[in-house]
PDB file of N, CA and C in Angstrom:
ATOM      1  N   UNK A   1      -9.441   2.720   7.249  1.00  0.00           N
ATOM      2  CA  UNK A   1      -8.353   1.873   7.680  1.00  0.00           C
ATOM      3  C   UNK A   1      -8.739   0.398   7.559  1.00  0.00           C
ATOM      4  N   UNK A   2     -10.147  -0.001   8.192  1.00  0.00           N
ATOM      5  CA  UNK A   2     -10.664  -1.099   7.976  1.00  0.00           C
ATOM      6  C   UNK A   2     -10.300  -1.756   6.368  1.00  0.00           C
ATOM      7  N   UNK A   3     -10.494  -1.090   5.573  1.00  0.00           N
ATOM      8  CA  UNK A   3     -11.087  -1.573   4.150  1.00  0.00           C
ATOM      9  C   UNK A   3      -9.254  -1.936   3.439  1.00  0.00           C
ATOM     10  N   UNK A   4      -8.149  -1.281   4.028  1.00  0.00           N
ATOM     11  CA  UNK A   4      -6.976  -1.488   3.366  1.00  0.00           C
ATOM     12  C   UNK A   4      -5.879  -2.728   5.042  1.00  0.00           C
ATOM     13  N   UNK A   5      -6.663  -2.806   5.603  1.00  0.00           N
ATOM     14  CA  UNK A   5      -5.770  -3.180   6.575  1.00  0.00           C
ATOM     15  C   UNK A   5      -5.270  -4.483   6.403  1.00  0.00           C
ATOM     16  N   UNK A   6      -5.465  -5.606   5.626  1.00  0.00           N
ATOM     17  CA  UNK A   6      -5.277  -6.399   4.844  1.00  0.00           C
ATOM     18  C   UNK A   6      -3.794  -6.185   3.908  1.00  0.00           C
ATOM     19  N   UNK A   7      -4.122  -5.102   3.364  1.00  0.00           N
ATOM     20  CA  UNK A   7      -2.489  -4.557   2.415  1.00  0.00           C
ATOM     21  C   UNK A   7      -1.241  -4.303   3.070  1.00  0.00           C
ATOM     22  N   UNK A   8      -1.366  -4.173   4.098  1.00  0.00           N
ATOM     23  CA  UNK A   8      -0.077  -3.994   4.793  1.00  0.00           C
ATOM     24  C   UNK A   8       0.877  -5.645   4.680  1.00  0.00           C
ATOM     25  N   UNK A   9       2.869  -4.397   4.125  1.00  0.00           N
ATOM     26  CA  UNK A   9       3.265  -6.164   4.946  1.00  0.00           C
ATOM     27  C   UNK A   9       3.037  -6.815   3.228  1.00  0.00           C
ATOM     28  N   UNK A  10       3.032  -5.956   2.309  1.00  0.00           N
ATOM     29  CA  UNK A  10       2.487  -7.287   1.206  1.00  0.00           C
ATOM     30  C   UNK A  10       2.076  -8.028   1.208  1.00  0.00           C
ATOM     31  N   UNK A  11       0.512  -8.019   1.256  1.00  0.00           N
ATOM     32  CA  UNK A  11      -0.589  -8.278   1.122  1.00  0.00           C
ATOM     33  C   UNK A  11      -0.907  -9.547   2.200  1.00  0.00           C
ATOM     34  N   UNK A  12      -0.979  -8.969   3.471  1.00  0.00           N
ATOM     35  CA  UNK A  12      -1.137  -9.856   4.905  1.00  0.00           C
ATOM     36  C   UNK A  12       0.104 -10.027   5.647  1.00  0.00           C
ATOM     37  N   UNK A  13       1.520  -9.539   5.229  1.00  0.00           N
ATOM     38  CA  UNK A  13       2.950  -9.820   6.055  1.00  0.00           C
ATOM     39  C   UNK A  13       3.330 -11.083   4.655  1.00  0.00           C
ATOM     40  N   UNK A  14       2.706 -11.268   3.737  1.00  0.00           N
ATOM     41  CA  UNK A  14       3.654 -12.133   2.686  1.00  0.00           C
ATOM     42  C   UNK A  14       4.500 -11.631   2.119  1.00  0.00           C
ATOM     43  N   UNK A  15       4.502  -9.946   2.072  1.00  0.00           N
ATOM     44  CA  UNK A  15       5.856  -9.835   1.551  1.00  0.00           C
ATOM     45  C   UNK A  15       5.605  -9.230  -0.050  1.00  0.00           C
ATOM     46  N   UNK A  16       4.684  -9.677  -0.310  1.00  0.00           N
ATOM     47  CA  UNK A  16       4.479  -9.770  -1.689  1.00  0.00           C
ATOM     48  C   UNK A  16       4.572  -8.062  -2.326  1.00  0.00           C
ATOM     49  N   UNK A  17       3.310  -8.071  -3.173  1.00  0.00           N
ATOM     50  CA  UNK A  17       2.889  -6.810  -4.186  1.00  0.00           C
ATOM     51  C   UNK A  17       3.103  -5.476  -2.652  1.00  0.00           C
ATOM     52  N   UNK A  18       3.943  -4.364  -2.587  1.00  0.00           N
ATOM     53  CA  UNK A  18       3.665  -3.546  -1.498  1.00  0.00           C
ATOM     54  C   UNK A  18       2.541  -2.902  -1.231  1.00  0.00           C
ATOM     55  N   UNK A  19       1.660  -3.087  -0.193  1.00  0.00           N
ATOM     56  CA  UNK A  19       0.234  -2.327   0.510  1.00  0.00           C
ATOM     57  C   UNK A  19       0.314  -1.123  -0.119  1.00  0.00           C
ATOM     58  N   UNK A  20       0.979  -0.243  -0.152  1.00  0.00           N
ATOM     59  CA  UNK A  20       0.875   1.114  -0.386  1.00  0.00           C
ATOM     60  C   UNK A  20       0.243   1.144  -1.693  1.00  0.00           C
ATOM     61  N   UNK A  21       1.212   0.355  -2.918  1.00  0.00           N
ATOM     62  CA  UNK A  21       0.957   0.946  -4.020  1.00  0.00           C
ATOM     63  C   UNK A  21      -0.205  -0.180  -4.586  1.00  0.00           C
ATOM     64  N   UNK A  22      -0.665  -1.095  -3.442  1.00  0.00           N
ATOM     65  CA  UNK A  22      -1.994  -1.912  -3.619  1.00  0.00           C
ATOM     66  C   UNK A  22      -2.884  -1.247  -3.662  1.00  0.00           C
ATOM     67  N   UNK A  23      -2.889   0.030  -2.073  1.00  0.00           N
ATOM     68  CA  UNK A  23      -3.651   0.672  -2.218  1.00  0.00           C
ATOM     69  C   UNK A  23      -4.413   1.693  -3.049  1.00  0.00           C
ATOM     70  N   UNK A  24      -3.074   2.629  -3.625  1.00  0.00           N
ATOM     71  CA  UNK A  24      -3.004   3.480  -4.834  1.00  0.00           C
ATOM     72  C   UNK A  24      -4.178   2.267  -5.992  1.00  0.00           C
ATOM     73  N   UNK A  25      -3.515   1.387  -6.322  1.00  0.00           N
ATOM     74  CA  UNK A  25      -3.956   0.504  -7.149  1.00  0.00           C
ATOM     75  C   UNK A  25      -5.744   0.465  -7.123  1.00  0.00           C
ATOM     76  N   UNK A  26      -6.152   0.718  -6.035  1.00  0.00           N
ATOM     77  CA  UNK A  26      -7.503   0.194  -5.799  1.00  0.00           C
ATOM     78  C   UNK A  26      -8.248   1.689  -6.201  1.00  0.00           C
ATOM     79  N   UNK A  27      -7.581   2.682  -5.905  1.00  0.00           N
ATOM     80  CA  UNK A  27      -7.966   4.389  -5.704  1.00  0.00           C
ATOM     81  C   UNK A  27      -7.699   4.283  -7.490  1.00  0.00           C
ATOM     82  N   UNK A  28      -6.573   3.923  -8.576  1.00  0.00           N
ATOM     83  CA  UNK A  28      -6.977   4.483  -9.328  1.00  0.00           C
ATOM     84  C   UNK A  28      -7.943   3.898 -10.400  1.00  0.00           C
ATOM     85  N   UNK A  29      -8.484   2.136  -9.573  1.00  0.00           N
ATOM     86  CA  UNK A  29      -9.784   2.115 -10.187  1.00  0.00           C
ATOM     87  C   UNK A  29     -10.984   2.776 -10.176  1.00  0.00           C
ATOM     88  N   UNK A  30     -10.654   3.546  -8.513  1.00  0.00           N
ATOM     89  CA  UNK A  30     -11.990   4.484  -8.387  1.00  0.00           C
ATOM     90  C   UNK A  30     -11.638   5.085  -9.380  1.00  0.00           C
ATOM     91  N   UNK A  31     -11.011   5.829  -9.630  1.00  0.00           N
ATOM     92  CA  UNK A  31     -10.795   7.043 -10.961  1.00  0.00           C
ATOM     93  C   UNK A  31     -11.187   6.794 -11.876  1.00  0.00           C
ATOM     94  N   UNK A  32     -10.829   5.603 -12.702  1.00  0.00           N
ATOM     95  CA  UNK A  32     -10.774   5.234 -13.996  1.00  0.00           C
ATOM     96  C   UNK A  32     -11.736   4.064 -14.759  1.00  0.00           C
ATOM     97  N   UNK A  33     -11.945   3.313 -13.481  1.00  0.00           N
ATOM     98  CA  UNK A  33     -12.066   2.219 -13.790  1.00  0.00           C
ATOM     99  C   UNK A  33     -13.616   1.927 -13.962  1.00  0.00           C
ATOM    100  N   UNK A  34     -13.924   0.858 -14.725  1.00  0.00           N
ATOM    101  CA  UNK A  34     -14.846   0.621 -15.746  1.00  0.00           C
ATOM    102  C   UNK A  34     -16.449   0.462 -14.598  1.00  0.00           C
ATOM    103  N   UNK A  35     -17.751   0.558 -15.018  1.00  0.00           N
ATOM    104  CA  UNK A  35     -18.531   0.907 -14.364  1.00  0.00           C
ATOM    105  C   UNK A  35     -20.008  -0.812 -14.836  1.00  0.00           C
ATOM    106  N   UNK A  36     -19.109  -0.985 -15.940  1.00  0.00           N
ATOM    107  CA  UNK A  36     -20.297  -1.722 -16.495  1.00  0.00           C
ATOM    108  C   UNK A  36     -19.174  -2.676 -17.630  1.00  0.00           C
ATOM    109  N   UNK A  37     -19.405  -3.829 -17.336  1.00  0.00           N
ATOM    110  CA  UNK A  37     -18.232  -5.014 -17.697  1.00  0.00           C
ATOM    111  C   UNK A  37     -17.617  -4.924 -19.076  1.00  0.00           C
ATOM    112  N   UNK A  38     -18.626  -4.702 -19.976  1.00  0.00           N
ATOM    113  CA  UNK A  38     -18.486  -4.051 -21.336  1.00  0.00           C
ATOM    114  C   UNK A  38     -17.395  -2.869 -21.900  1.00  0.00           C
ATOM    115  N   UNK A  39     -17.269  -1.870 -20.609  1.00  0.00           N
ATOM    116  CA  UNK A  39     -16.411  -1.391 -21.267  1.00  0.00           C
ATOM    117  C   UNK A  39     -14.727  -1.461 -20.976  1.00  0.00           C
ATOM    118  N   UNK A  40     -14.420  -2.569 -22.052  1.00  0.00           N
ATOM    119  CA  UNK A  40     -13.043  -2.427 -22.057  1.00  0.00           C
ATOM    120  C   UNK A  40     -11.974  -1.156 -22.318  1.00  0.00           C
ATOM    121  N   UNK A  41     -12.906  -0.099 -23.408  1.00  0.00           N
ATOM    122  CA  UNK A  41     -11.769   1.266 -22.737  1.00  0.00           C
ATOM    123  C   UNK A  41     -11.575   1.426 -21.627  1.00  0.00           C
ATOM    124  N   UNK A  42     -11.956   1.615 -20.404  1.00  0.00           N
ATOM    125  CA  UNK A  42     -12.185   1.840 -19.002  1.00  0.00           C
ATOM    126  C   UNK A  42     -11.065   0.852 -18.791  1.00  0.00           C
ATOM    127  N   UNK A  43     -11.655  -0.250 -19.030  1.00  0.00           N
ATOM    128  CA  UNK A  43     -10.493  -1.043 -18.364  1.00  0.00           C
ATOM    129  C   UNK A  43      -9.251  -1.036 -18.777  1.00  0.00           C
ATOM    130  N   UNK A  44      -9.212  -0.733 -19.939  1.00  0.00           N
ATOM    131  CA  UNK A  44      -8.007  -0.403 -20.414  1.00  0.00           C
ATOM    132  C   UNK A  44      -6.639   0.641 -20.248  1.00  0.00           C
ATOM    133  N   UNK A  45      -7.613   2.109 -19.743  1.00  0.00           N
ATOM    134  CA  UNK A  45      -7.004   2.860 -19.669  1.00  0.00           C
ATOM    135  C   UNK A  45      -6.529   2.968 -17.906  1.00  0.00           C
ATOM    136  N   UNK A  46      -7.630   2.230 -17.272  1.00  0.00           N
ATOM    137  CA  UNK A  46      -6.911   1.943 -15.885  1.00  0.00           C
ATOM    138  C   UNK A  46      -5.789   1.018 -15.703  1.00  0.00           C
ATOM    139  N   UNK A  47      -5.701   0.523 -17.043  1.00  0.00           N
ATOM    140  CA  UNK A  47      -4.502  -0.909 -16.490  1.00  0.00           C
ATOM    141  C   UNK A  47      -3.321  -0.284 -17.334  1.00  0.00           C
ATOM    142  N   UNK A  48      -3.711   1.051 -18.055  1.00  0.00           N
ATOM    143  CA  UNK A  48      -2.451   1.657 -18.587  1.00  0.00           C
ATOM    144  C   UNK A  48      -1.949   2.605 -17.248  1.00  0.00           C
ATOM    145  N   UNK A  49      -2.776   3.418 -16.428  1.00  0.00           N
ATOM    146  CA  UNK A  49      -2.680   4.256 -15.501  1.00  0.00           C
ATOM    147  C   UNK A  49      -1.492   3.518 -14.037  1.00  0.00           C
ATOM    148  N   UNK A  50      -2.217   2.018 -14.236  1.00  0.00           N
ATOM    149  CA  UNK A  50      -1.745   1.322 -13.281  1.00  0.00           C
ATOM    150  C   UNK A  50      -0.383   1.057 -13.576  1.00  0.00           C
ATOM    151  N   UNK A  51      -0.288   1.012 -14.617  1.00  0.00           N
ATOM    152  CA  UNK A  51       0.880   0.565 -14.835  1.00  0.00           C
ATOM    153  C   UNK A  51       2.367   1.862 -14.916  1.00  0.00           C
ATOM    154  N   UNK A  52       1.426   3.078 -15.297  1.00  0.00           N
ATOM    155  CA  UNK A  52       2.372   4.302 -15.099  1.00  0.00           C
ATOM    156  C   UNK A  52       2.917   4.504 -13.562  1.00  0.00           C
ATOM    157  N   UNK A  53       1.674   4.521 -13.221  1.00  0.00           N
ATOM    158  CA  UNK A  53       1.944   4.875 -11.805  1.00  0.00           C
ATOM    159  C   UNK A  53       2.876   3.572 -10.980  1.00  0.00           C
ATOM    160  N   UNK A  54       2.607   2.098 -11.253  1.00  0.00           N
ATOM    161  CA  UNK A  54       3.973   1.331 -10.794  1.00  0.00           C
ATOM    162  C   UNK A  54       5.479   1.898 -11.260  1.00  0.00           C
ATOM    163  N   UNK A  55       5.447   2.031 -12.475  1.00  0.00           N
ATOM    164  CA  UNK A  55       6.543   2.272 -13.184  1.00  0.00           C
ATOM    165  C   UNK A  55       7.421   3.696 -12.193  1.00  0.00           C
ATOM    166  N   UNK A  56       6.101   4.702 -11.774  1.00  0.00           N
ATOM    167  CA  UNK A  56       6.782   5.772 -11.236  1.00  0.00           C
ATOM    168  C   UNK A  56       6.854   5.617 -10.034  1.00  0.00           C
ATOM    169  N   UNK A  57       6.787   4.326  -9.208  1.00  0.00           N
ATOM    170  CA  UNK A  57       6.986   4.031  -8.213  1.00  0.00           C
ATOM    171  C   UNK A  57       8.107   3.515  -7.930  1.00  0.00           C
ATOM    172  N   UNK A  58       8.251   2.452  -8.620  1.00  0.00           N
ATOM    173  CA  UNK A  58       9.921   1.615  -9.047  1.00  0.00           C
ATOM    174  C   UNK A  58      10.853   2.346  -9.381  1.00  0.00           C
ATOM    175  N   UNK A  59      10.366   3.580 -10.198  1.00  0.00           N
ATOM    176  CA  UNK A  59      11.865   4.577 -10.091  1.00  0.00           C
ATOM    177  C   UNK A  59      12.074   5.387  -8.929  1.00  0.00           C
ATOM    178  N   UNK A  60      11.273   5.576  -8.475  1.00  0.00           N
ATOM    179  CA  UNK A  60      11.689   6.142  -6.494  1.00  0.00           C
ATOM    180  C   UNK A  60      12.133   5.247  -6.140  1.00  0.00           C
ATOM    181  N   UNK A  61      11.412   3.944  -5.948  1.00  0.00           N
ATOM    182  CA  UNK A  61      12.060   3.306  -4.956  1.00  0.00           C
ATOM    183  C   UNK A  61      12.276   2.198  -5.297  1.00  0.00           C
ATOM    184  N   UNK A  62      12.845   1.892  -6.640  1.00  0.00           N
ATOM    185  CA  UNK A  62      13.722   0.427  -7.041  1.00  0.00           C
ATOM    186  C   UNK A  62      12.833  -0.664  -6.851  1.00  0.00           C
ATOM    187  N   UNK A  63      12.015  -0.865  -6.296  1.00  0.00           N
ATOM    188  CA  UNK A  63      10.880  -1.938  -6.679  1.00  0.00           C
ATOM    189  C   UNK A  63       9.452  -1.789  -6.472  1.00  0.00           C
ATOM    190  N   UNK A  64       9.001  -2.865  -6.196  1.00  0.00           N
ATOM    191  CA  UNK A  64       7.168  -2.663  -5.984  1.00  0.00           C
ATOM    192  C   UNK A  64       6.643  -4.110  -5.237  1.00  0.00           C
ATOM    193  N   UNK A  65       7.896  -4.803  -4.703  1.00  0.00           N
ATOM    194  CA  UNK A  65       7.657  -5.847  -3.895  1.00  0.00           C
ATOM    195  C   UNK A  65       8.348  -5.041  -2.238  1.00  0.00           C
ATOM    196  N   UNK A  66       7.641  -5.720  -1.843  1.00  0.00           N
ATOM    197  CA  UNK A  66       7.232  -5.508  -0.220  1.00  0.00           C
ATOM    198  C   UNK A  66       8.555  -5.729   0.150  1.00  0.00           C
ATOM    199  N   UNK A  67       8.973  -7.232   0.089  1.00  0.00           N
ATOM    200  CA  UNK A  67      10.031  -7.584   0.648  1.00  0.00           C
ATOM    201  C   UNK A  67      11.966  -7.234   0.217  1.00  0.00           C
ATOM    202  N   UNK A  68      11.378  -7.141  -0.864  1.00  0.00           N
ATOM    203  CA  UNK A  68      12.596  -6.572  -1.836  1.00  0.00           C
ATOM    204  C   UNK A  68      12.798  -5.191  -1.329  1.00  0.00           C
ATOM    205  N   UNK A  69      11.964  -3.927  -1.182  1.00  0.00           N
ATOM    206  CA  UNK A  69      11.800  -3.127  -0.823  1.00  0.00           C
ATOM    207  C   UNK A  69      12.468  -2.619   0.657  1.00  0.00           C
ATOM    208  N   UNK A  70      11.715  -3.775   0.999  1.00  0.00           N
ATOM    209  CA  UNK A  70      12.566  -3.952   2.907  1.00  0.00           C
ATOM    210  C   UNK A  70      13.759  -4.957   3.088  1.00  0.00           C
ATOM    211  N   UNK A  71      14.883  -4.979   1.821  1.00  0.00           N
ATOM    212  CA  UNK A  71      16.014  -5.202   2.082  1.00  0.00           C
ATOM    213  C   UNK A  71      16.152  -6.911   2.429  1.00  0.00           C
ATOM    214  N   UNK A  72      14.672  -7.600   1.357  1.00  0.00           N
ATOM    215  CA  UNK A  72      15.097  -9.246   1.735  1.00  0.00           C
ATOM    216  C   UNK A  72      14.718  -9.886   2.977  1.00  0.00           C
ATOM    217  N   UNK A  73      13.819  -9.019   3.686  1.00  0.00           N
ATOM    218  CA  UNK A  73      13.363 -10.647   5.123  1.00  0.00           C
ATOM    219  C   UNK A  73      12.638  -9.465   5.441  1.00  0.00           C
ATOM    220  N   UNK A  74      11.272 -10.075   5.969  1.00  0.00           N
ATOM    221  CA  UNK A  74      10.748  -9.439   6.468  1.00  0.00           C
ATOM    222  C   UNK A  74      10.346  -9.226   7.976  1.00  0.00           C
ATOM    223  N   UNK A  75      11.063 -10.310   8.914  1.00  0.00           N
ATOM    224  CA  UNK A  75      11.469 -10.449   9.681  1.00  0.00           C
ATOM    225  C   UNK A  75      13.083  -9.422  10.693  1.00  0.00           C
ATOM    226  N   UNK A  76      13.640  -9.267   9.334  1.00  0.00           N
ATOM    227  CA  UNK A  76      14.533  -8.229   9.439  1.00  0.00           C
ATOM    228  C   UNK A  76      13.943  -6.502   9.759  1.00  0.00           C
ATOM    229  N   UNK A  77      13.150  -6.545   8.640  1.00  0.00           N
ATOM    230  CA  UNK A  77      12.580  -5.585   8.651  1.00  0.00           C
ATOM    231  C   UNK A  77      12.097  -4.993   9.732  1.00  0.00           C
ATOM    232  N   UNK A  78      11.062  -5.852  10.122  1.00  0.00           N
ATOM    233  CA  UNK A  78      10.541  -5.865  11.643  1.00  0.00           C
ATOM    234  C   UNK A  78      11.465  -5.518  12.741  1.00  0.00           C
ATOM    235  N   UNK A  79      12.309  -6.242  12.845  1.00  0.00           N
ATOM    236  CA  UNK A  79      13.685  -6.431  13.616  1.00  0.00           C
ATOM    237  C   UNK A  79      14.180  -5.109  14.033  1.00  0.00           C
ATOM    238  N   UNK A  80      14.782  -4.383  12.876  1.00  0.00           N
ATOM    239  CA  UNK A  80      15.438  -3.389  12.885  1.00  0.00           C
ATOM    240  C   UNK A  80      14.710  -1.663  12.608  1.00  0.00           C
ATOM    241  N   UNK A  81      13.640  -2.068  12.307  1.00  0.00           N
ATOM    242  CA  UNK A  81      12.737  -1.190  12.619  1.00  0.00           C
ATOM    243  C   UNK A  81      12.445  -0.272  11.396  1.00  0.00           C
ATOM    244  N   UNK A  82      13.244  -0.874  10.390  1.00  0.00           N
ATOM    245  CA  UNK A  82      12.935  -0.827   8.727  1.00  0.00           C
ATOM    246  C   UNK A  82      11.727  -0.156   8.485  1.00  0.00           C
ATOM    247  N   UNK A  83      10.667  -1.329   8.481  1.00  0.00           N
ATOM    248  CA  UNK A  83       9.424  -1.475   8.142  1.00  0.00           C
ATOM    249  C   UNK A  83       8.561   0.282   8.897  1.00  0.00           C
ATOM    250  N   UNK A  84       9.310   0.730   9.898  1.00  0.00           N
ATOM    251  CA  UNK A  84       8.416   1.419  10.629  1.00  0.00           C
ATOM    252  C   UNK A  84       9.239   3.526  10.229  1.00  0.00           C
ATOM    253  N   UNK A  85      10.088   3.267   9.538  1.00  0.00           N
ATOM    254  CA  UNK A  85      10.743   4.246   8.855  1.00  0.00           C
ATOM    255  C   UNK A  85      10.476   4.356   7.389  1.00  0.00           C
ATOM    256  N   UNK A  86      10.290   3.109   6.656  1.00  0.00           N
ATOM    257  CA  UNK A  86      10.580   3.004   5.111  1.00  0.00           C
ATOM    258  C   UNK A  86       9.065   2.733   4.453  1.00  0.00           C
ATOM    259  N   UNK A  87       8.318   2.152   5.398  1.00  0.00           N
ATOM    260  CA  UNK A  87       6.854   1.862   5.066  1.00  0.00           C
ATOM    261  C   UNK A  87       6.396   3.284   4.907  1.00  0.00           C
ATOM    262  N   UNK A  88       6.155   3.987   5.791  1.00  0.00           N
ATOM    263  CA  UNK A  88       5.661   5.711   5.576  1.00  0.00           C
ATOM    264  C   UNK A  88       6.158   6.446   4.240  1.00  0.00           C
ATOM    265  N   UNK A  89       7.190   6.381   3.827  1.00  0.00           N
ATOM    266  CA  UNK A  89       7.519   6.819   3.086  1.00  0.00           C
ATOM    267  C   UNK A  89       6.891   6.423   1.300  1.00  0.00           C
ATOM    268  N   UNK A  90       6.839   5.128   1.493  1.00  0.00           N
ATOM    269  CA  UNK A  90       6.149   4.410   0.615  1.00  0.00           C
ATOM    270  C   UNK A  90       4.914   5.300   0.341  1.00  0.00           C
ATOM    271  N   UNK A  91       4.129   4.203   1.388  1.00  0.00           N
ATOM    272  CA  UNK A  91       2.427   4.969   1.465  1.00  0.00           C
ATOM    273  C   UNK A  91       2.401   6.679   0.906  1.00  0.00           C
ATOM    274  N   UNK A  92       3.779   7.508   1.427  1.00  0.00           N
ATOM    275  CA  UNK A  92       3.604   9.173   0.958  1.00  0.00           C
ATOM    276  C   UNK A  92       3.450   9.171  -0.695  1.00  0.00           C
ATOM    277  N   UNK A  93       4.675   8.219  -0.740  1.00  0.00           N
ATOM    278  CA  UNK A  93       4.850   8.238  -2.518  1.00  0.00           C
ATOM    279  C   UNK A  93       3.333   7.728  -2.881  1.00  0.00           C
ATOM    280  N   UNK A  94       2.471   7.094  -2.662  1.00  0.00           N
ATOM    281  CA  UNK A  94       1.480   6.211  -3.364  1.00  0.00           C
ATOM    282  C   UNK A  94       0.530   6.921  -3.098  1.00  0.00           C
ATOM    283  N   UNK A  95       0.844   7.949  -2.011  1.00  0.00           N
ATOM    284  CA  UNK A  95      -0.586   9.062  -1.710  1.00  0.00           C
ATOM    285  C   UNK A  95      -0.209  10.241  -2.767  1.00  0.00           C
ATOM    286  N   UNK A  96       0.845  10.715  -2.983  1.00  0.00           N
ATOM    287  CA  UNK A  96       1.477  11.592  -3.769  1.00  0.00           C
ATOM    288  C   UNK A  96       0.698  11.032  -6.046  1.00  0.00           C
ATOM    289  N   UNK A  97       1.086   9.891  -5.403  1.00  0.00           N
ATOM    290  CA  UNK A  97       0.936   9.716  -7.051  1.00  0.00           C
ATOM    291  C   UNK A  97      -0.463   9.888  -7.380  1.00  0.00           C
ATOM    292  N   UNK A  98      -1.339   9.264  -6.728  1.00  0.00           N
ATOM    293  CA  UNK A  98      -2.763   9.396  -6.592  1.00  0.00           C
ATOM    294  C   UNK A  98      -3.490  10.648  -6.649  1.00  0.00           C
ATOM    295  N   UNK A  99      -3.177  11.412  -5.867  1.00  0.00           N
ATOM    296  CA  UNK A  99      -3.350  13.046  -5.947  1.00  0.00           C
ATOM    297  C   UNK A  99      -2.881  13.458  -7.438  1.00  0.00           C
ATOM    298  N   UNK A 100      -1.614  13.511  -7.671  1.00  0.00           N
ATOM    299  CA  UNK A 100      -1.089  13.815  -9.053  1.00  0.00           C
ATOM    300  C   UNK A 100      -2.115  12.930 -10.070  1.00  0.00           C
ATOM    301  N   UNK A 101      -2.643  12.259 -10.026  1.00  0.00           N
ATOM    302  CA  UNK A 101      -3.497  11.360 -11.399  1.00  0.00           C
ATOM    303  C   UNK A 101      -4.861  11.946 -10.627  1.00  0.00           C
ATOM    304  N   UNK A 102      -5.638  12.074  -9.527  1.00  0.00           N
ATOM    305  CA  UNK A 102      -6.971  13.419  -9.452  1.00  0.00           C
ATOM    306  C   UNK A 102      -6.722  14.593  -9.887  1.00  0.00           C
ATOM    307  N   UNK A 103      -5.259  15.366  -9.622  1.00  0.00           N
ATOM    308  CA  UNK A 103      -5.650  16.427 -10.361  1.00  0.00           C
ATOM    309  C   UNK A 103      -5.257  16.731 -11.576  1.00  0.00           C
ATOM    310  N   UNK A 104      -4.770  15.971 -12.444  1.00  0.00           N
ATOM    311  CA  UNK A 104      -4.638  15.543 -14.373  1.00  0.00           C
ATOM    312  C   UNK A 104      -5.610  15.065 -14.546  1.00  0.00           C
ATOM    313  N   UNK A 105      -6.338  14.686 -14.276  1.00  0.00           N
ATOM    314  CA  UNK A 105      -7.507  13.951 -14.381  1.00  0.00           C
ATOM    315  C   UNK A 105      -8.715  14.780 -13.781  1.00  0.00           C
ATOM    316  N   UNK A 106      -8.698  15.813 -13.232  1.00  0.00           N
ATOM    317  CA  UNK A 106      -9.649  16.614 -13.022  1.00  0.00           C
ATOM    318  C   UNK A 106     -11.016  16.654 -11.961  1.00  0.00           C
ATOM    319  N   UNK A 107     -10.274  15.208 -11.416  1.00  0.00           N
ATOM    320  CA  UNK A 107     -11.372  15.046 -10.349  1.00  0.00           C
ATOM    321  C   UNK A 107     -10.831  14.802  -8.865  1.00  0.00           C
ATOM    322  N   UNK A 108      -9.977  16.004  -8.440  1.00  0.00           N
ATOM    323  CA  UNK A 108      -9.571  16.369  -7.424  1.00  0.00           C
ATOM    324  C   UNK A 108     -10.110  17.783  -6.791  1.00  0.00           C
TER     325      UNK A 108
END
């Protein structure tokens, strides 16, 4: 919890890139991602992965910004209790996709 608690809230309560699929983001460098600076396949194929997995995020749920996501204010969000219904759901999708790319990937 320590190590992602920062991502919440797009990225600190700015609203921004959504925590969830920040997080995903960070998990599918564990997977993929390059070990030794040199290799640009690695990096490559994680920033193709990354980019599938946004793509299959935005078609669930119409974006991949925090605030857009929570309907334009994030203050609202808060408010109405948005954030505490629609955030979970997120994080499921971004735990869901992650699992689905360990076990195609074979290291689940």
């Amino acid at each position: 919890m320590k190590i992602a608690c920062g991502l919440g809230g797009g990225l600190g309560g700015q609203g921004l890139a959504c925590g969830a699929l920040t997080g995903a983001t960070i998990l599918l460098g564990l997977i993929h991602g390059r070990t030794k600076p040199e290799d640009t396949e690695a990096k490559m194929k994680t920033y193709a992965r990354v980019h599938a997995v946004a793509e299959e995020f935005r078609a669930i749920h119409g974006n991949v910004n925090c605030v857009s996501l929570l309907g334009g204010s994030m203050d609202g969000a808060v408010a109405s209790g948005l954030i505490k219904t629609l955030c979970p759901q997120l994080v499921r999708t971004a735990c869901e996709l992650v699992l689905r790319e360990l076990e195609e990937y074979g290291k689940a």
